[in-house]
Protein backbone atom coordinates (compact mmCIF):
# COMPACT_ATOMS: atom_id res chain seq x y z
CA UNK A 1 9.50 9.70 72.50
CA UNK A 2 8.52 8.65 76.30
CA UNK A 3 11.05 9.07 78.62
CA UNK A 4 11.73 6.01 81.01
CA UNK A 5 9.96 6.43 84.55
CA UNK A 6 10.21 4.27 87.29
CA UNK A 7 7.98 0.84 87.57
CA UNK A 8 4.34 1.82 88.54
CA UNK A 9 5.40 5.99 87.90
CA UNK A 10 5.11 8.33 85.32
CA UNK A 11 5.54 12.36 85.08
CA UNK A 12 2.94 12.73 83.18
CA UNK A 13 0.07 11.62 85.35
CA UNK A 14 -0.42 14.91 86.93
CA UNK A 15 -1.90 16.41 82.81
CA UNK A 16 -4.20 13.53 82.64
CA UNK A 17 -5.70 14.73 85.64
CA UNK A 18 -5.44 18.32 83.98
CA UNK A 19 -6.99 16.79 80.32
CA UNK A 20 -9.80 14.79 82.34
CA UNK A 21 -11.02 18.23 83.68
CA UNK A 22 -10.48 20.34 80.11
CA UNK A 23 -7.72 22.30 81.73
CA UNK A 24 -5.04 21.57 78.58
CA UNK A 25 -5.17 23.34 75.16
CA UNK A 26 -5.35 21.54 71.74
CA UNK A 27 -1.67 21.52 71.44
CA UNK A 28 -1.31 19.82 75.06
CA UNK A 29 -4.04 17.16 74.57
CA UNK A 30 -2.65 16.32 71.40
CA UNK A 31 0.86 15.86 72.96
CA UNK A 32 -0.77 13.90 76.34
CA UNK A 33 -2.16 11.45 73.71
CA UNK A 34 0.43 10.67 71.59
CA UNK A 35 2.28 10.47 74.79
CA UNK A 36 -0.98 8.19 76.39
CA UNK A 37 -0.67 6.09 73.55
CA UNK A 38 2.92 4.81 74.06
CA UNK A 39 2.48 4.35 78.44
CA UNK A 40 0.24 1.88 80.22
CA UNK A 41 0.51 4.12 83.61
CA UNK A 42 -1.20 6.78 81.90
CA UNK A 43 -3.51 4.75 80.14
CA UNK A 44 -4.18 2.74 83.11
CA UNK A 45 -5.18 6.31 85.18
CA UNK A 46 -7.11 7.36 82.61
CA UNK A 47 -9.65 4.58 82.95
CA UNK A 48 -9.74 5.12 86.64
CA UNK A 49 -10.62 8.43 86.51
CA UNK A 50 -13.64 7.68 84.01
CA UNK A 51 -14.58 5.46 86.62
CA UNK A 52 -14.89 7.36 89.32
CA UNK A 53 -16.44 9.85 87.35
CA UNK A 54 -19.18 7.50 85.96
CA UNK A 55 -20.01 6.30 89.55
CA UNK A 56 -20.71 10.02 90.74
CA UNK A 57 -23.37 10.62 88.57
CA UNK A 58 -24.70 7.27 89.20
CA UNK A 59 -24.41 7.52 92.84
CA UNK A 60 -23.64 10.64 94.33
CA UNK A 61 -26.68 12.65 95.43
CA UNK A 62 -27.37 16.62 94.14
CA UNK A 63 -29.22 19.29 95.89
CA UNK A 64 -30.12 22.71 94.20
CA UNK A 65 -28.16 25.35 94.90
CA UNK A 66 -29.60 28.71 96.14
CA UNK A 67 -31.10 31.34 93.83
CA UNK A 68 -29.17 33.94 95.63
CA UNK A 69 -25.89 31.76 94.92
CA UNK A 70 -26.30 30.88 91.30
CA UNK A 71 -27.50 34.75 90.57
CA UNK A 72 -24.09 36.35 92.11
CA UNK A 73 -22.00 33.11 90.05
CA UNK A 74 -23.76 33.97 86.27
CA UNK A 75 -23.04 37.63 87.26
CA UNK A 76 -19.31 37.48 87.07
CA UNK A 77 -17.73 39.56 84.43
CA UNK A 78 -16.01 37.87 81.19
CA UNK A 79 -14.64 39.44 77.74
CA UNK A 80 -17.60 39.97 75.05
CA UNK A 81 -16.93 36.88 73.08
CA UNK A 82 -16.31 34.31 76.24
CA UNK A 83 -18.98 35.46 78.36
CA UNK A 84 -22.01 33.28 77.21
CA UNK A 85 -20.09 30.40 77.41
CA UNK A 86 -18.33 31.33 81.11
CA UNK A 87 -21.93 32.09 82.12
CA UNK A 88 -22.92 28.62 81.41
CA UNK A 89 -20.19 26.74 83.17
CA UNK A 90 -21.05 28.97 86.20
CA UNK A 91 -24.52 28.18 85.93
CA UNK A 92 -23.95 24.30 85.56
CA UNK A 93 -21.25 24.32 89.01
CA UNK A 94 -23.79 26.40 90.82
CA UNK A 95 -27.10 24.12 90.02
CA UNK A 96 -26.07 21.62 91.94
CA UNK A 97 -23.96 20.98 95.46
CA UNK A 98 -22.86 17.49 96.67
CA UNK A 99 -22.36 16.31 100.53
CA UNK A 100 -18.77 15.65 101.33
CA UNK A 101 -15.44 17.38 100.51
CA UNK A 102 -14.03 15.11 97.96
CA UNK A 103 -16.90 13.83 96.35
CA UNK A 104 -18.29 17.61 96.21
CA UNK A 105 -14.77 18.64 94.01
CA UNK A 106 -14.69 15.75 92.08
CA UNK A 107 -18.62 16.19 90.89
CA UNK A 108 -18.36 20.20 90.71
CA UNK A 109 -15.33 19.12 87.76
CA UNK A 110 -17.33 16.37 85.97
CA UNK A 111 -18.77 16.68 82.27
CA UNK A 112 -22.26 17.90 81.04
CA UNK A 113 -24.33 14.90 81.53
CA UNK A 114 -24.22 12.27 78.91
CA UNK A 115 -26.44 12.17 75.55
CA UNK A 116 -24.56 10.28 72.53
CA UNK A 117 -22.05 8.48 74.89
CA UNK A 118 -18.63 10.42 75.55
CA UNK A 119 -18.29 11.98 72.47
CA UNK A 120 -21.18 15.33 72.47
CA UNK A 121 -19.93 15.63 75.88
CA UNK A 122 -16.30 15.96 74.84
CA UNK A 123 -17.54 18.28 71.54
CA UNK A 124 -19.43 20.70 73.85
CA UNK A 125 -16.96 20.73 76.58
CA UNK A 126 -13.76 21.50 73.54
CA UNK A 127 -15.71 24.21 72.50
CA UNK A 128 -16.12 26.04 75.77
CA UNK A 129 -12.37 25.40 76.29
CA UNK A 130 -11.23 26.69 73.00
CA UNK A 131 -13.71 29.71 73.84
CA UNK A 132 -10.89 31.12 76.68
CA UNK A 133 -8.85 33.73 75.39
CA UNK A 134 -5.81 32.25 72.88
CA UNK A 135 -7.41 28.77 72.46
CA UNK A 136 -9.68 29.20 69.42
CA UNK A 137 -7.54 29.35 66.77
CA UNK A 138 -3.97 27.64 65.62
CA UNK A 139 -3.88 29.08 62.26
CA UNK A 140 -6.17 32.74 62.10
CA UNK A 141 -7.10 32.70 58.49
CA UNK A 142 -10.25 33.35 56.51
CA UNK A 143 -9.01 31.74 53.44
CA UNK A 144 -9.53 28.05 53.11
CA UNK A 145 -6.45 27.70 50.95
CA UNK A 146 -4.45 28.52 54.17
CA UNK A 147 -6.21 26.85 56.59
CA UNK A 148 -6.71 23.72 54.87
CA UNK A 149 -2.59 23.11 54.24
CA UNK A 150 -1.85 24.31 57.62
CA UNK A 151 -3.22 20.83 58.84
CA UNK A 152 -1.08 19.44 56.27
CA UNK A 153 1.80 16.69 58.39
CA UNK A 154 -0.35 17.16 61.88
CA UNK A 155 -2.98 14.87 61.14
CA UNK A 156 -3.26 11.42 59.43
CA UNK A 157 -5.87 12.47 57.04
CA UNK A 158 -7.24 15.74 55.33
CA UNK A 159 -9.95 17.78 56.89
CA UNK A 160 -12.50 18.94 54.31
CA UNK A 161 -12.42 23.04 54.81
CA UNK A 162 -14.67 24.99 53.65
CA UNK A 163 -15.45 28.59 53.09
CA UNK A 164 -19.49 29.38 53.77
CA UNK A 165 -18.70 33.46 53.66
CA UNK A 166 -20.88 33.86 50.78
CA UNK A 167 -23.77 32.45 53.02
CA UNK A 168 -22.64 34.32 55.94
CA UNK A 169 -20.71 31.62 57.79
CA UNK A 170 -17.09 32.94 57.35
CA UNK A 171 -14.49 31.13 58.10
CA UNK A 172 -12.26 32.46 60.61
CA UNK A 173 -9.15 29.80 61.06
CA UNK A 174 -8.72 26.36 62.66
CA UNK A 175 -7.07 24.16 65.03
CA UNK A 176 -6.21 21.03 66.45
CA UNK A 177 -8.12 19.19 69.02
CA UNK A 178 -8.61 15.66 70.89
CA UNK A 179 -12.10 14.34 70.60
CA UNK A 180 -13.05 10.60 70.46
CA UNK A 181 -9.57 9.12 71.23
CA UNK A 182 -7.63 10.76 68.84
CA UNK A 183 -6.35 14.06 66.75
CA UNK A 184 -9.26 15.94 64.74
CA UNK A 185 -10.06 19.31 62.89
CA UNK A 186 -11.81 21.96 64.14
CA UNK A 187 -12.57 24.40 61.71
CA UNK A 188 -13.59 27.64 63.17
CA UNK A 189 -16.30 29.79 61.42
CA UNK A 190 -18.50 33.08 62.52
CA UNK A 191 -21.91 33.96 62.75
CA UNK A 192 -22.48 37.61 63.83
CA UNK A 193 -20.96 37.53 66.87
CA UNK A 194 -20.97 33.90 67.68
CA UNK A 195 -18.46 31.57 67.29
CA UNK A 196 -19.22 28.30 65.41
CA UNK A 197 -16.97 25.15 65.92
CA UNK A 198 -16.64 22.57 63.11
CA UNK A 199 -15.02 19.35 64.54
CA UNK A 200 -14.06 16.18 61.64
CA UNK A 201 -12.26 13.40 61.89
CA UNK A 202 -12.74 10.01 59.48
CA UNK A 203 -15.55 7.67 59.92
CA UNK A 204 -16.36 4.48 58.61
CA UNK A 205 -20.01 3.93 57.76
CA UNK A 206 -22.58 5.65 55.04
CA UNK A 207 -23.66 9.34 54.98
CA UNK A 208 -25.76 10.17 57.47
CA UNK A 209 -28.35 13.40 57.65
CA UNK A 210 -27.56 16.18 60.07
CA UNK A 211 -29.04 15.19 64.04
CA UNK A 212 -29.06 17.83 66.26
CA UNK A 213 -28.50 18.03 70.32
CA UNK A 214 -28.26 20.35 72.72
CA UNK A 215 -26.41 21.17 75.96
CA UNK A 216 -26.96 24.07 78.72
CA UNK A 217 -28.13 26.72 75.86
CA UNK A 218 -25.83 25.35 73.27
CA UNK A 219 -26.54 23.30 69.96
CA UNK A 220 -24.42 20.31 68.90
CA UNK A 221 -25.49 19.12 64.75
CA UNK A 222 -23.67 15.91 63.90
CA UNK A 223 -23.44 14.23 60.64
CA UNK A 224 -21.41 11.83 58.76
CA UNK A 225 -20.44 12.82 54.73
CA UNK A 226 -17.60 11.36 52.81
CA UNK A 227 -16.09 9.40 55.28
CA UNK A 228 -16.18 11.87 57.87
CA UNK A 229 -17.62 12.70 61.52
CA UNK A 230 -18.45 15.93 61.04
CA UNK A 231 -19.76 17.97 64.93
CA UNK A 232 -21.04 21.58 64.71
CA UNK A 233 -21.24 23.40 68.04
CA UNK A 234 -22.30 27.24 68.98
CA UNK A 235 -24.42 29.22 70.86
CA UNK A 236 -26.16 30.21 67.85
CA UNK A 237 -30.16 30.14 67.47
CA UNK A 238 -31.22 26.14 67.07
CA UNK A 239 -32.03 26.98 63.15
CA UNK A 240 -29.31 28.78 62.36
CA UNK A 241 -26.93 26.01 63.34
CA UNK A 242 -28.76 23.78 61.38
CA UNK A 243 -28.76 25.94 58.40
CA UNK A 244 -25.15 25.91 58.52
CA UNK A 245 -25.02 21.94 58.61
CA UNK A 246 -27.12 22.25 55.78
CA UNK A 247 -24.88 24.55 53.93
CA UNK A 248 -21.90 23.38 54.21
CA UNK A 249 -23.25 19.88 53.38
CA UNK A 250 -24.27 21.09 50.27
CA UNK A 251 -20.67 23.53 49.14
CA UNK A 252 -18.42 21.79 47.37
């Protein structure tokens, strides 16, 4: 339940600030938006900071960083499994600089730029967060029958899991996430020694065949089946990512 707050406060706005830059886990988010959902205040700075955001990447004018620069940046040293990804957010905050203090932070935080509005952005970006150590998995399991009930009473509908193993997509466990306004599935599944991310939630609206995007080295493959949004995301080869859509399109 909200707590009261004075007229024109909240304690909370501080973690929208946080959530805005990808800084809270799944189980945060989740909590900020149920929380979001009930106060105005929050709501209200939510919008502004989409605003501002917006109107820097309009406006706000970019200049290359130097080779030297963005050479020492990709070099820093991450575990095995996060370092692709911490690699590319290096690469992306060293490509450009902005003039000015407060404009230069604010831009040096904002999201990949924008393909299918908002929501690729927000699947690419929950990927690289759930990459940092503890974030990719709620429930470690590589049996669907324990992932799938584990959702069970945290969502409002049932995520379709599946287990690809036998076409060497394994699935490795699953959490929860906040992608397009509200609560979804991610299923997690493996590939070598990539990571894949399967995001669902439901969707109005005919099946539709797998499309696929990319951002900074990574491949996003969206399609709609059964009612659901269904967003792949990994650093895997272009191909293989689509030969997973096209897998686990056609498992049961």
């Amino acid at each position: 339940m909200t707590q009261p707050h004075a007229a024109g406060e909240c304690e909370m706005t501080l973690l929208v600030q946080a959530d805005f830059d990808g800084e809270l886990d799944a189980a945060q988010a989740a909590a900020l938006a149920a929380h979001r959902a009930e106060c105005a205040i929050c709501r209200e700075a939510t919008v502004a900071l989409d605003r501002v955001r917006h109107a820097l990447r309009a406006r706000a004018p970019y200049h290359r960083a130097p080779e030297a620069l963005r050479a020492r940046l990709t070099a820093q040293a991450a575990p095995p499994r996060i370092a692709f990804a911490r690699a590319a957010v290096w690469r992306r905050a060293a490509a450009s600089f902005i003039a000015g203090g407060a404009v230069a932070a604010a831009v040096m935080l904002a999201v990949v730029p924008q393909g299918t509005p908002g929501i690729a952005d927000q699947v690419f970006a929950g990927h690289l967060r759930a990459l940092e150590p503890g974030h990719l998995e709620d429930v470690l399991s590589t049996d669907q029958h324990t992932v799938k009930p584990w959702f069970d009473g945290k969502l409002d509908f049932a995520p379709p899991v599946k287990d690809l193993k036998a076409v060497g997509f394994p699935l490795e466990g699953g959490r929860l996430d906040y992608l397009a306004g509200r609560r979804v599935a991610a299923m997690v599944y493996g590939r070598a020694k990539h990571v894949i991310d399967l995001y669902a939630w439901p969707e109005a609206g005919a099946d539709a065949t797998p499309t696929v995007l990319e951002r900074d080295g990574y491949t996003i493959v969206r399609w709609r089946q059964n009612g659901m949004a269904l967003w792949a995301v990994s650093d895997v080869e272009r191909d293989q990512l689509v030969d997973f859509a096209r897998r686990w399109q056609a498992t049961p």
